[in-house]
PDB file of N, CA and C in Angstrom:
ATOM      1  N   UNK A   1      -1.222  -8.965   2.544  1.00  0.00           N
ATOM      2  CA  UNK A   1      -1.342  -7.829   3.422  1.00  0.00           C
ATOM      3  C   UNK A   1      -0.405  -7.912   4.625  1.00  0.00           C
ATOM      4  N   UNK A   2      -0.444  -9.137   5.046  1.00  0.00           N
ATOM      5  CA  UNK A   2       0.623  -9.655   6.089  1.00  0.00           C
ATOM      6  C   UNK A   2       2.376  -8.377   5.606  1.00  0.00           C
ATOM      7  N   UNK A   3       2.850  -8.611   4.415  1.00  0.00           N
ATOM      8  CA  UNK A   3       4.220  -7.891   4.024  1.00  0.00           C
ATOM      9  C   UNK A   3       3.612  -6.681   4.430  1.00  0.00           C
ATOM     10  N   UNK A   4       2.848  -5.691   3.753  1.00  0.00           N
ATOM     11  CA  UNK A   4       2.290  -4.365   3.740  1.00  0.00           C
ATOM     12  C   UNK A   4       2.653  -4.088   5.538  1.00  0.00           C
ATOM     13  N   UNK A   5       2.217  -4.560   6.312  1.00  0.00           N
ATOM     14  CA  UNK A   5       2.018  -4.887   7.214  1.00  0.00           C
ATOM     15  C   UNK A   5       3.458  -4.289   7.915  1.00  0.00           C
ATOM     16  N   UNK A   6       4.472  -5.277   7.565  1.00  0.00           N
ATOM     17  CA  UNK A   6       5.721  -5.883   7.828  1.00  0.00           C
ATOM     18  C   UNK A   6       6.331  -4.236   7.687  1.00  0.00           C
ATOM     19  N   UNK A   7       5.956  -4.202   6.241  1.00  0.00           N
ATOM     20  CA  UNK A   7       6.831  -2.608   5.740  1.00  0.00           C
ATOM     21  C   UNK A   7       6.174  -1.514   6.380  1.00  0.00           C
ATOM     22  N   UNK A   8       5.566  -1.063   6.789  1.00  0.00           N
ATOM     23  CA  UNK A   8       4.570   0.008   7.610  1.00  0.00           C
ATOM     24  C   UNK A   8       5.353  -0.277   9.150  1.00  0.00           C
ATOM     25  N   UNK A   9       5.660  -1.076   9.597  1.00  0.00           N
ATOM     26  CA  UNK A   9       6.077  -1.327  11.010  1.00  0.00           C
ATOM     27  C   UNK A   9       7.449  -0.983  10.433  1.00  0.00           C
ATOM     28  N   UNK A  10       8.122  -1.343   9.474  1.00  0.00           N
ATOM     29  CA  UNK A  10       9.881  -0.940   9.223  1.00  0.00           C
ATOM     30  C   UNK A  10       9.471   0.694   9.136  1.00  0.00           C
ATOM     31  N   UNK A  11       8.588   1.354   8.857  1.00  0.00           N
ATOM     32  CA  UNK A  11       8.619   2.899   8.246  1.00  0.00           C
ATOM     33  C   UNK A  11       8.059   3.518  10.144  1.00  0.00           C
ATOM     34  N   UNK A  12       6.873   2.805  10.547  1.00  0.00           N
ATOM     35  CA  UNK A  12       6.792   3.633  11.730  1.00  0.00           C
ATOM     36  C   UNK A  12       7.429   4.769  12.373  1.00  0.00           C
ATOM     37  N   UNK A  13       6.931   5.514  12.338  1.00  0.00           N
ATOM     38  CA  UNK A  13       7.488   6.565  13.439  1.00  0.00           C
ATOM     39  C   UNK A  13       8.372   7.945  12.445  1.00  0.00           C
ATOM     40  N   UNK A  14       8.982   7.434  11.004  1.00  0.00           N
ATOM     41  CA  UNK A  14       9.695   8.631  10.114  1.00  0.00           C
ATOM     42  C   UNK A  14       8.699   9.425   9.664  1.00  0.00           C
ATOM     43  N   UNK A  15       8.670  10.526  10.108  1.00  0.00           N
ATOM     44  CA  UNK A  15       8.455  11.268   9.474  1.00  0.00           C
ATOM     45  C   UNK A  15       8.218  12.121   8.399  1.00  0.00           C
ATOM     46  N   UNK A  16       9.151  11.284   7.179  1.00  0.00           N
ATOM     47  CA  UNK A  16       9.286  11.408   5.772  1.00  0.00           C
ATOM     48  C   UNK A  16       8.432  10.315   4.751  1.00  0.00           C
ATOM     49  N   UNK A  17       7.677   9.401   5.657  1.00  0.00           N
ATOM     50  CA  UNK A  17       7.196   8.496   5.275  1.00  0.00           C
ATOM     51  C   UNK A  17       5.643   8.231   5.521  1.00  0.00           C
ATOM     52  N   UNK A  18       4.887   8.601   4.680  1.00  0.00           N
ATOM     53  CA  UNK A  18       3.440   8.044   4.914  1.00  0.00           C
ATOM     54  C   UNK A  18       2.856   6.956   3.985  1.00  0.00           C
ATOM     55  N   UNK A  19       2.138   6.229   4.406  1.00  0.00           N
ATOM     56  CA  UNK A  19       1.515   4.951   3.992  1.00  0.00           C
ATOM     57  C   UNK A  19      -0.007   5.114   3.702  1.00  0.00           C
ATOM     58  N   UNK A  20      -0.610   5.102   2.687  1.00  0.00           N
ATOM     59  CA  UNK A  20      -1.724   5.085   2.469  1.00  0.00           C
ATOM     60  C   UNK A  20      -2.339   3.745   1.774  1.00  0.00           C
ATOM     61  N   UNK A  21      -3.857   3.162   2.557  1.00  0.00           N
ATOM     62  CA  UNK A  21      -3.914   2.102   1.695  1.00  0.00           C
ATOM     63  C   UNK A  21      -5.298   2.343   1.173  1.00  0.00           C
ATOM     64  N   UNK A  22      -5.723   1.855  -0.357  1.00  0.00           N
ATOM     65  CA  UNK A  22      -6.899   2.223  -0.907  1.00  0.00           C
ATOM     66  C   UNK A  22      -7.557   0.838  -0.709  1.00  0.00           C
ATOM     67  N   UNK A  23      -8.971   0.983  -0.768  1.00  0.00           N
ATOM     68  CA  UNK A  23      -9.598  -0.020  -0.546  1.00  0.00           C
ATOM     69  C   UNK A  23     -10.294  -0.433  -1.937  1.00  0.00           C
ATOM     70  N   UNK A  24     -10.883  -1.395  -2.430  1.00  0.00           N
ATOM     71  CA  UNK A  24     -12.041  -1.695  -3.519  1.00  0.00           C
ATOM     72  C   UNK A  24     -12.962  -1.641  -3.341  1.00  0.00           C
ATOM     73  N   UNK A  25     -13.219  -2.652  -2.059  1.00  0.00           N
ATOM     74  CA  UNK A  25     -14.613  -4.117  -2.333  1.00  0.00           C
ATOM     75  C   UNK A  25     -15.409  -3.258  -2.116  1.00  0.00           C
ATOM     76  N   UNK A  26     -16.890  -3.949  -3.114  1.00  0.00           N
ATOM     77  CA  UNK A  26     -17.896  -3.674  -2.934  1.00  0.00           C
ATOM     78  C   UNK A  26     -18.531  -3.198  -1.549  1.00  0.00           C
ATOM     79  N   UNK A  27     -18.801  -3.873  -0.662  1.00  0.00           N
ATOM     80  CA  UNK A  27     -18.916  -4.120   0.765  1.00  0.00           C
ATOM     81  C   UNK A  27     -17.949  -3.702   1.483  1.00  0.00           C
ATOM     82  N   UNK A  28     -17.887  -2.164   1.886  1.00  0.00           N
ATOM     83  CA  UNK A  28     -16.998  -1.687   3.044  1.00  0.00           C
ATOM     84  C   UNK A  28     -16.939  -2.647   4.413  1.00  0.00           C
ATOM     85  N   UNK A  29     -18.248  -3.343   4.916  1.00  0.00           N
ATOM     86  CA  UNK A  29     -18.438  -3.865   5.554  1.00  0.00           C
ATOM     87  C   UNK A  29     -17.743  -4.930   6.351  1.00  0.00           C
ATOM     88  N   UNK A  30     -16.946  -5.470   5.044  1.00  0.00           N
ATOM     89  CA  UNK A  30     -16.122  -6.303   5.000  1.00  0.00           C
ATOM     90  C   UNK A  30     -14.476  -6.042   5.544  1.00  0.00           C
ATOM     91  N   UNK A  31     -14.075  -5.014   5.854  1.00  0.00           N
ATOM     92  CA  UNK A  31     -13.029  -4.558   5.907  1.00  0.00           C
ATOM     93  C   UNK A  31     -12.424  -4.989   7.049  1.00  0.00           C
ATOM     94  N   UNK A  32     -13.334  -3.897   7.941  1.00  0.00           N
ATOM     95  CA  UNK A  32     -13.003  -4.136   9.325  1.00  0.00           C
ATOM     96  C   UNK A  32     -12.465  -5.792   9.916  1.00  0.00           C
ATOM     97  N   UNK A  33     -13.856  -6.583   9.525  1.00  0.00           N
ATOM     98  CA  UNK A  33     -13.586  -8.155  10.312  1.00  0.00           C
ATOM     99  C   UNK A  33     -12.238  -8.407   9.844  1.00  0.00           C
ATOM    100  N   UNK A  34     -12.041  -8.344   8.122  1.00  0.00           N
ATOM    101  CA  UNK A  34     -11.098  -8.947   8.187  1.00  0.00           C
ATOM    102  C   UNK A  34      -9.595  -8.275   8.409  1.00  0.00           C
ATOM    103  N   UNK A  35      -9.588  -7.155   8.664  1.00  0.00           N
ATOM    104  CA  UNK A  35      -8.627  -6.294   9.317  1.00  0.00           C
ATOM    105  C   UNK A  35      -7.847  -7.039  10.617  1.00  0.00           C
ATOM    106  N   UNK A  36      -8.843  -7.896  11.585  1.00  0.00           N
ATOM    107  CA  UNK A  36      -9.079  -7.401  12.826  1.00  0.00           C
ATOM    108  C   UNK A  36      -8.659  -9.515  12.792  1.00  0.00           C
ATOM    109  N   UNK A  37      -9.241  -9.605  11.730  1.00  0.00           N
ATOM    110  CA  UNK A  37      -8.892 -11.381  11.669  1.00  0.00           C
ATOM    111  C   UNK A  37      -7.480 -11.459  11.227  1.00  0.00           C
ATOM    112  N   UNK A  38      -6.982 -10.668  10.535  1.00  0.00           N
ATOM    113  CA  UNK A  38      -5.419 -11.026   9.885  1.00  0.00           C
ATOM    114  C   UNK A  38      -4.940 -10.196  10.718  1.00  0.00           C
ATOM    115  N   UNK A  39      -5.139  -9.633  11.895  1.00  0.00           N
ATOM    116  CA  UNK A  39      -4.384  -8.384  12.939  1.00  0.00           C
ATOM    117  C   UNK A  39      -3.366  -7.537  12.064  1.00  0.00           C
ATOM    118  N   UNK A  40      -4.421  -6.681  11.239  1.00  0.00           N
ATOM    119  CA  UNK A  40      -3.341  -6.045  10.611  1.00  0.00           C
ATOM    120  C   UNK A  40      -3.843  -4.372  10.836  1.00  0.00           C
ATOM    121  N   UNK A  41      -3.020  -3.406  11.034  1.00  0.00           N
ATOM    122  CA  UNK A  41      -3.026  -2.455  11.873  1.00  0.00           C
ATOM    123  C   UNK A  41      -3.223  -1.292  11.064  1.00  0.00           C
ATOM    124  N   UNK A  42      -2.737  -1.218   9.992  1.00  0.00           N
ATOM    125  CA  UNK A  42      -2.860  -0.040   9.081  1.00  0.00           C
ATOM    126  C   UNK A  42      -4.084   0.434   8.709  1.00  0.00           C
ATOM    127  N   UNK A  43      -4.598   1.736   8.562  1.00  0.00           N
ATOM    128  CA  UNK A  43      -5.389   2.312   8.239  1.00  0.00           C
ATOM    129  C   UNK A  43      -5.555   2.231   6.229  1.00  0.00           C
ATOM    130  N   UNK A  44      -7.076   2.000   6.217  1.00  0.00           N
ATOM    131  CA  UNK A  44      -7.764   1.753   4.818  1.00  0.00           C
ATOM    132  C   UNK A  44      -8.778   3.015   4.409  1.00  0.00           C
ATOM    133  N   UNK A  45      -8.341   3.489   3.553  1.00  0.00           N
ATOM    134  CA  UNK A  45      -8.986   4.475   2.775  1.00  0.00           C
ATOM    135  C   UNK A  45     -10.031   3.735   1.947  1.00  0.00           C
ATOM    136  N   UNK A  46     -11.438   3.650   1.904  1.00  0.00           N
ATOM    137  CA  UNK A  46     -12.833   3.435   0.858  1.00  0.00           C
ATOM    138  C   UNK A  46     -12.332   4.130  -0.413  1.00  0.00           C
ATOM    139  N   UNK A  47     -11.701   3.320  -1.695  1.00  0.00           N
ATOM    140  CA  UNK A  47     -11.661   4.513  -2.637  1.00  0.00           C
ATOM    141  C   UNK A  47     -12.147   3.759  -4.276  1.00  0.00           C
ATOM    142  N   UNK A  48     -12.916   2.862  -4.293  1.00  0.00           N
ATOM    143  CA  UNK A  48     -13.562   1.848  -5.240  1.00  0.00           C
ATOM    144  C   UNK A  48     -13.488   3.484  -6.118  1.00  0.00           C
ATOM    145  N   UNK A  49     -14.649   4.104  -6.080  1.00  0.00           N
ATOM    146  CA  UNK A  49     -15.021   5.281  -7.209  1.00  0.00           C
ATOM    147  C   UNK A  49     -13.925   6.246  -7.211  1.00  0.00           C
ATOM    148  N   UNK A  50     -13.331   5.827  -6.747  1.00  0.00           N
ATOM    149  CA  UNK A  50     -11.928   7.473  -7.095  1.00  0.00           C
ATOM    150  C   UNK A  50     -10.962   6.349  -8.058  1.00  0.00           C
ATOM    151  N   UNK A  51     -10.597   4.755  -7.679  1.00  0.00           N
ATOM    152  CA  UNK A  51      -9.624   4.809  -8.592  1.00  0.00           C
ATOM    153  C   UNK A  51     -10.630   4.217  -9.862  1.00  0.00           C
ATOM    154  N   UNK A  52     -11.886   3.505  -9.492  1.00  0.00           N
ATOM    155  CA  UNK A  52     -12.408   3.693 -10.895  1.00  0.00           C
ATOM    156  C   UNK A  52     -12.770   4.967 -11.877  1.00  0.00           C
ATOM    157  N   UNK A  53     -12.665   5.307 -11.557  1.00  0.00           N
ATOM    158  CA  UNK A  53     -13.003   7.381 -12.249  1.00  0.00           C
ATOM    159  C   UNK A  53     -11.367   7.278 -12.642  1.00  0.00           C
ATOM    160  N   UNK A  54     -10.240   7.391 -12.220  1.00  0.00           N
ATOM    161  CA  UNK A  54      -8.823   7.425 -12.373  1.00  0.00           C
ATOM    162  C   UNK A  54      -8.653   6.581 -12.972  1.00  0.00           C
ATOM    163  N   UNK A  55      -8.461   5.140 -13.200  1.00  0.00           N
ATOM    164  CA  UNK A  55      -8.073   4.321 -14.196  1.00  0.00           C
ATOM    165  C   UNK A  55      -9.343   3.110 -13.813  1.00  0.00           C
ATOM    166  N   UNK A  56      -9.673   2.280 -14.427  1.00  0.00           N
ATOM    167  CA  UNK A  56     -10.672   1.506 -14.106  1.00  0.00           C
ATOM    168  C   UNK A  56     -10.195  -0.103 -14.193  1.00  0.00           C
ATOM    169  N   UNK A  57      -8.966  -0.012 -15.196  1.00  0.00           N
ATOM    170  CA  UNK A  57      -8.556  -1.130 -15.293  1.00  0.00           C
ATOM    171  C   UNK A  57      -7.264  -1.747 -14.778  1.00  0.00           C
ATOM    172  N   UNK A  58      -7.056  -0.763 -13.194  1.00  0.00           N
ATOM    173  CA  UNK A  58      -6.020  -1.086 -12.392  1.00  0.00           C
ATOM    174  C   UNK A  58      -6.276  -2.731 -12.162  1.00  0.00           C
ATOM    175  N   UNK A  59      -4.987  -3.484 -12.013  1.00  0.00           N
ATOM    176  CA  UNK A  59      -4.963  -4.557 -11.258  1.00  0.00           C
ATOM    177  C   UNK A  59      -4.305  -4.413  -9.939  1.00  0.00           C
ATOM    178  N   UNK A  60      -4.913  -5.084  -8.901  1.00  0.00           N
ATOM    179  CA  UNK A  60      -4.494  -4.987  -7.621  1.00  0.00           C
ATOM    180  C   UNK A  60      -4.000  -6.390  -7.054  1.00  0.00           C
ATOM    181  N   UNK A  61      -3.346  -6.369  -6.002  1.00  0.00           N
ATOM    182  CA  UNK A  61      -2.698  -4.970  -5.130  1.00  0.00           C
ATOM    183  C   UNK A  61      -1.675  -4.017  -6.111  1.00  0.00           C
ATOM    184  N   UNK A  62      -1.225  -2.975  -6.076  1.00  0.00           N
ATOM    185  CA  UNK A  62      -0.513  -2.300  -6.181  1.00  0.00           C
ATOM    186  C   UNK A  62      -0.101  -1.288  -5.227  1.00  0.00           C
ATOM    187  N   UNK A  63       1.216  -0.764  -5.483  1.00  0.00           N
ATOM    188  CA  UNK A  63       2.047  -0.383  -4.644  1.00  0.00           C
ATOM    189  C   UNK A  63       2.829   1.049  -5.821  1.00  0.00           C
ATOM    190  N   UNK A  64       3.003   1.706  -4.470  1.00  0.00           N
ATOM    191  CA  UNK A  64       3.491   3.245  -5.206  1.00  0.00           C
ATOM    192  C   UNK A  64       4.117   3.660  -4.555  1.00  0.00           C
ATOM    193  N   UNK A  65       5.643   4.379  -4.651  1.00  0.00           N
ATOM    194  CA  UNK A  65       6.209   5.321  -3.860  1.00  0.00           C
ATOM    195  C   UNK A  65       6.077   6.529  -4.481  1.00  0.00           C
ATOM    196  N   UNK A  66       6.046   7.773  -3.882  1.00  0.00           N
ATOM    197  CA  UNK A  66       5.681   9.039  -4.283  1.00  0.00           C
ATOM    198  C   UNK A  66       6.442   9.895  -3.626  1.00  0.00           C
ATOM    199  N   UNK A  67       7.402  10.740  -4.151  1.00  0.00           N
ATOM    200  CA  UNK A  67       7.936  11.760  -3.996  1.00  0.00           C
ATOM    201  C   UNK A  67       6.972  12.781  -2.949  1.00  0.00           C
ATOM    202  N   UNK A  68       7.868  13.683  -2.688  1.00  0.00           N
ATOM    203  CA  UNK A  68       7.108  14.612  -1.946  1.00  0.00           C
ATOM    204  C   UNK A  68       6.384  15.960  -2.869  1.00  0.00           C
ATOM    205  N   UNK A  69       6.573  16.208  -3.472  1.00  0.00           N
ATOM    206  CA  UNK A  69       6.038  17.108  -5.083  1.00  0.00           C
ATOM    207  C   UNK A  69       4.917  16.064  -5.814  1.00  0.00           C
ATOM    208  N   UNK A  70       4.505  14.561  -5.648  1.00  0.00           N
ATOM    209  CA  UNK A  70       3.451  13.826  -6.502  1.00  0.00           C
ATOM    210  C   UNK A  70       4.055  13.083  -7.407  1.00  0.00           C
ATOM    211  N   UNK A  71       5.349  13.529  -7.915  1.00  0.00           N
ATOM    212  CA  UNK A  71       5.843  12.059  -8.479  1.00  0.00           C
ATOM    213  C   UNK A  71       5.657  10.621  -8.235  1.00  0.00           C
ATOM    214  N   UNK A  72       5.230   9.827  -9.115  1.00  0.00           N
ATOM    215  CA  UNK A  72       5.579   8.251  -8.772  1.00  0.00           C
ATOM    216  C   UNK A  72       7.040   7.799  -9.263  1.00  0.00           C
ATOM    217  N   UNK A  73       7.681   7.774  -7.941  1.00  0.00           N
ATOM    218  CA  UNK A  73       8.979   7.331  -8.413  1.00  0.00           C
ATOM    219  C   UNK A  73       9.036   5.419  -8.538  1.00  0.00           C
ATOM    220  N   UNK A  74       8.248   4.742  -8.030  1.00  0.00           N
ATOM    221  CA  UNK A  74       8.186   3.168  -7.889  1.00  0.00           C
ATOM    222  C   UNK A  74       7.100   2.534  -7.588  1.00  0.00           C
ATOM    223  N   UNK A  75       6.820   2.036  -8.724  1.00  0.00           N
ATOM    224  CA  UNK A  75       5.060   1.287  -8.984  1.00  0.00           C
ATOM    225  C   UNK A  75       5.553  -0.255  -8.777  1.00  0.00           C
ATOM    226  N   UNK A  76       4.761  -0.837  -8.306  1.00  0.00           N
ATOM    227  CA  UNK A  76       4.902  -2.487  -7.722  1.00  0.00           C
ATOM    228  C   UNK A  76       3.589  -2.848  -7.907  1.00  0.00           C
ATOM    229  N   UNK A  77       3.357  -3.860  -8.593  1.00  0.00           N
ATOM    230  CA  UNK A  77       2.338  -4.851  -8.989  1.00  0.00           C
ATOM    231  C   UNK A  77       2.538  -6.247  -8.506  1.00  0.00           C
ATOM    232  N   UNK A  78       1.632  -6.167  -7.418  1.00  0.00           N
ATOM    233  CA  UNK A  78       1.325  -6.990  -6.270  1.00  0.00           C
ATOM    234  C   UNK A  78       2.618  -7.839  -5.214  1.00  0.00           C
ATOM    235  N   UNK A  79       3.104  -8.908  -5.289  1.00  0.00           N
ATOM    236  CA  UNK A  79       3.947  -8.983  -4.181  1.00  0.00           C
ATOM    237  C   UNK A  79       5.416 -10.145  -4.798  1.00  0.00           C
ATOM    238  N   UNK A  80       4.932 -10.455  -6.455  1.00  0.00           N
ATOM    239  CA  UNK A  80       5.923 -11.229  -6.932  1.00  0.00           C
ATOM    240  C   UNK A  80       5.993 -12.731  -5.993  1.00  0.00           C
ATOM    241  N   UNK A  81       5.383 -12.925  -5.607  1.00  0.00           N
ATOM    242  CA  UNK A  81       5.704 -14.139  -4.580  1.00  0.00           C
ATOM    243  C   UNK A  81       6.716 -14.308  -3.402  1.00  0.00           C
ATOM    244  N   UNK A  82       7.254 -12.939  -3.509  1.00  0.00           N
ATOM    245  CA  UNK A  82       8.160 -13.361  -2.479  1.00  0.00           C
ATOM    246  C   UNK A  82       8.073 -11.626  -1.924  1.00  0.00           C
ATOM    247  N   UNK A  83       7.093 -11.486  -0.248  1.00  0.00           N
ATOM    248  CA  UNK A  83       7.338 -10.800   0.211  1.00  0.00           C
ATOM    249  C   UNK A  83       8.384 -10.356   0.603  1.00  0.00           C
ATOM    250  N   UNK A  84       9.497 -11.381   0.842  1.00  0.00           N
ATOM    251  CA  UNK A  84      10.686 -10.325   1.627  1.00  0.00           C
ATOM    252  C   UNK A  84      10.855  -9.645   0.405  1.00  0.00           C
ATOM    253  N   UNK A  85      11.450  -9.972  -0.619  1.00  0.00           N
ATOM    254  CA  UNK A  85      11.710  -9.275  -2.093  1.00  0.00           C
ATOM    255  C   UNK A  85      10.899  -7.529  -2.257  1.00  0.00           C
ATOM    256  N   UNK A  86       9.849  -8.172  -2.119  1.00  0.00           N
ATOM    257  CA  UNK A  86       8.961  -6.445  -1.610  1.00  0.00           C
ATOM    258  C   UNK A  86       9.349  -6.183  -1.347  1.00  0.00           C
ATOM    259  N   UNK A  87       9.307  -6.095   0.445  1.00  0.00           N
ATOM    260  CA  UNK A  87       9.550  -5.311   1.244  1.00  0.00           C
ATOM    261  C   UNK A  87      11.095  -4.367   0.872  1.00  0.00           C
ATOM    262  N   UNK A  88      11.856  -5.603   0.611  1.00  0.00           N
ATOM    263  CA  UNK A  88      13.474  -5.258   0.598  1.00  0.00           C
ATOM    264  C   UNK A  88      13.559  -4.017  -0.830  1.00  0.00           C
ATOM    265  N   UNK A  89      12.355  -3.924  -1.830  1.00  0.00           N
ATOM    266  CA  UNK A  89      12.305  -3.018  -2.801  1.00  0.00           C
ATOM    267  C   UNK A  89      11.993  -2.314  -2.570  1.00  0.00           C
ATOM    268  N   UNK A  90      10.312  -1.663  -1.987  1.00  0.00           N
ATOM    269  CA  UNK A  90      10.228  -0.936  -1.752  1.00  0.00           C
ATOM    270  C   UNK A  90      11.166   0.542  -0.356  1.00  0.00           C
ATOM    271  N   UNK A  91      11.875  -0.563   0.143  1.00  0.00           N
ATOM    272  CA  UNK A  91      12.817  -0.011   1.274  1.00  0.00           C
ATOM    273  C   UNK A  91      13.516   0.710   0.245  1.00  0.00           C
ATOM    274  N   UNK A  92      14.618   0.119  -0.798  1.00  0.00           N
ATOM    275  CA  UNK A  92      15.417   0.217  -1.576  1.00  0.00           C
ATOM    276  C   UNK A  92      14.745   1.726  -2.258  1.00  0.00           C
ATOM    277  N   UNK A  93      13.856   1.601  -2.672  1.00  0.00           N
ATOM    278  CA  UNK A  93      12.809   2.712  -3.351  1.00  0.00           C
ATOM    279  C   UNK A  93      12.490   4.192  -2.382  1.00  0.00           C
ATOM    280  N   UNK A  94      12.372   3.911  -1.172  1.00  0.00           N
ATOM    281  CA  UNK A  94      12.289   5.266  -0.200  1.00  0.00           C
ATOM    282  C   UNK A  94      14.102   5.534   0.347  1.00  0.00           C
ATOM    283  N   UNK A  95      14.802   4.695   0.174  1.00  0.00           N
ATOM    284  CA  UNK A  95      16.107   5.079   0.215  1.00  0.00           C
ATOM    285  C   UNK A  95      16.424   6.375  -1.297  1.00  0.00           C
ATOM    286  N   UNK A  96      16.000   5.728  -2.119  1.00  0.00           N
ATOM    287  CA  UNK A  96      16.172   6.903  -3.333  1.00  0.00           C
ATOM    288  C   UNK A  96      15.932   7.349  -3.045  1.00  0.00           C
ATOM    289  N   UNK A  97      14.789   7.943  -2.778  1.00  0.00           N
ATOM    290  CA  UNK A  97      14.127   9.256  -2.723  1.00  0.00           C
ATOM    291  C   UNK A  97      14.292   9.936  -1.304  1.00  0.00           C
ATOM    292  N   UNK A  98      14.924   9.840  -0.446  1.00  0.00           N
ATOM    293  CA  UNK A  98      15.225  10.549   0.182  1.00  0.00           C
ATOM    294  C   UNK A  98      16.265  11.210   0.476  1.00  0.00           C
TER     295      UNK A  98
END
């Protein structure tokens, strides 16, 4: 979450760029502390029953860039071990599309 993090602070402030993050766990409860323990700033959407109803057998984390029309132009399955590598893709990925 730390990268997620990283890339949301590189996007800040554009306008062409929104960040949404879905949540799982059982226990919403849980969110907050550890939000607030890893100081991480981004806003978490509760969405356990929307992506189970939508696919059930997502593996997470995942990552999506989306056109402005709903396209998924760039799906990322989890962080490969090497956050900068993320980050530096998904950048690479909102450069297309804009």
């Amino acid at each position: 979450m730390p990268h997620l993090e990283k890339l949301i602070e590189s996007v800040k402030g554009r306008s062409d760029v929104a960040v949404v993050t879905l949540n799982m766990d059982d226990n919403p409860g849980l969110i907050e502390p550890l939000m607030k323990q890893l100081n991480l700033s981004f806003p978490v959407l509760l969405a356990r029953e929307l992506v189970e109803e939508i696919e059930p057998a997502w593996s997470l984390p995942r990552s999506w860039i989306v056109d402005t029309v709903g396209n998924i132009r760039l799906e990322s399955v989890g962080f490969g071990g090497d956050g900068e590598k993320w980050i530096s893709r998904m950048m690479e990925g909102l450069r297309q599309i804009k």
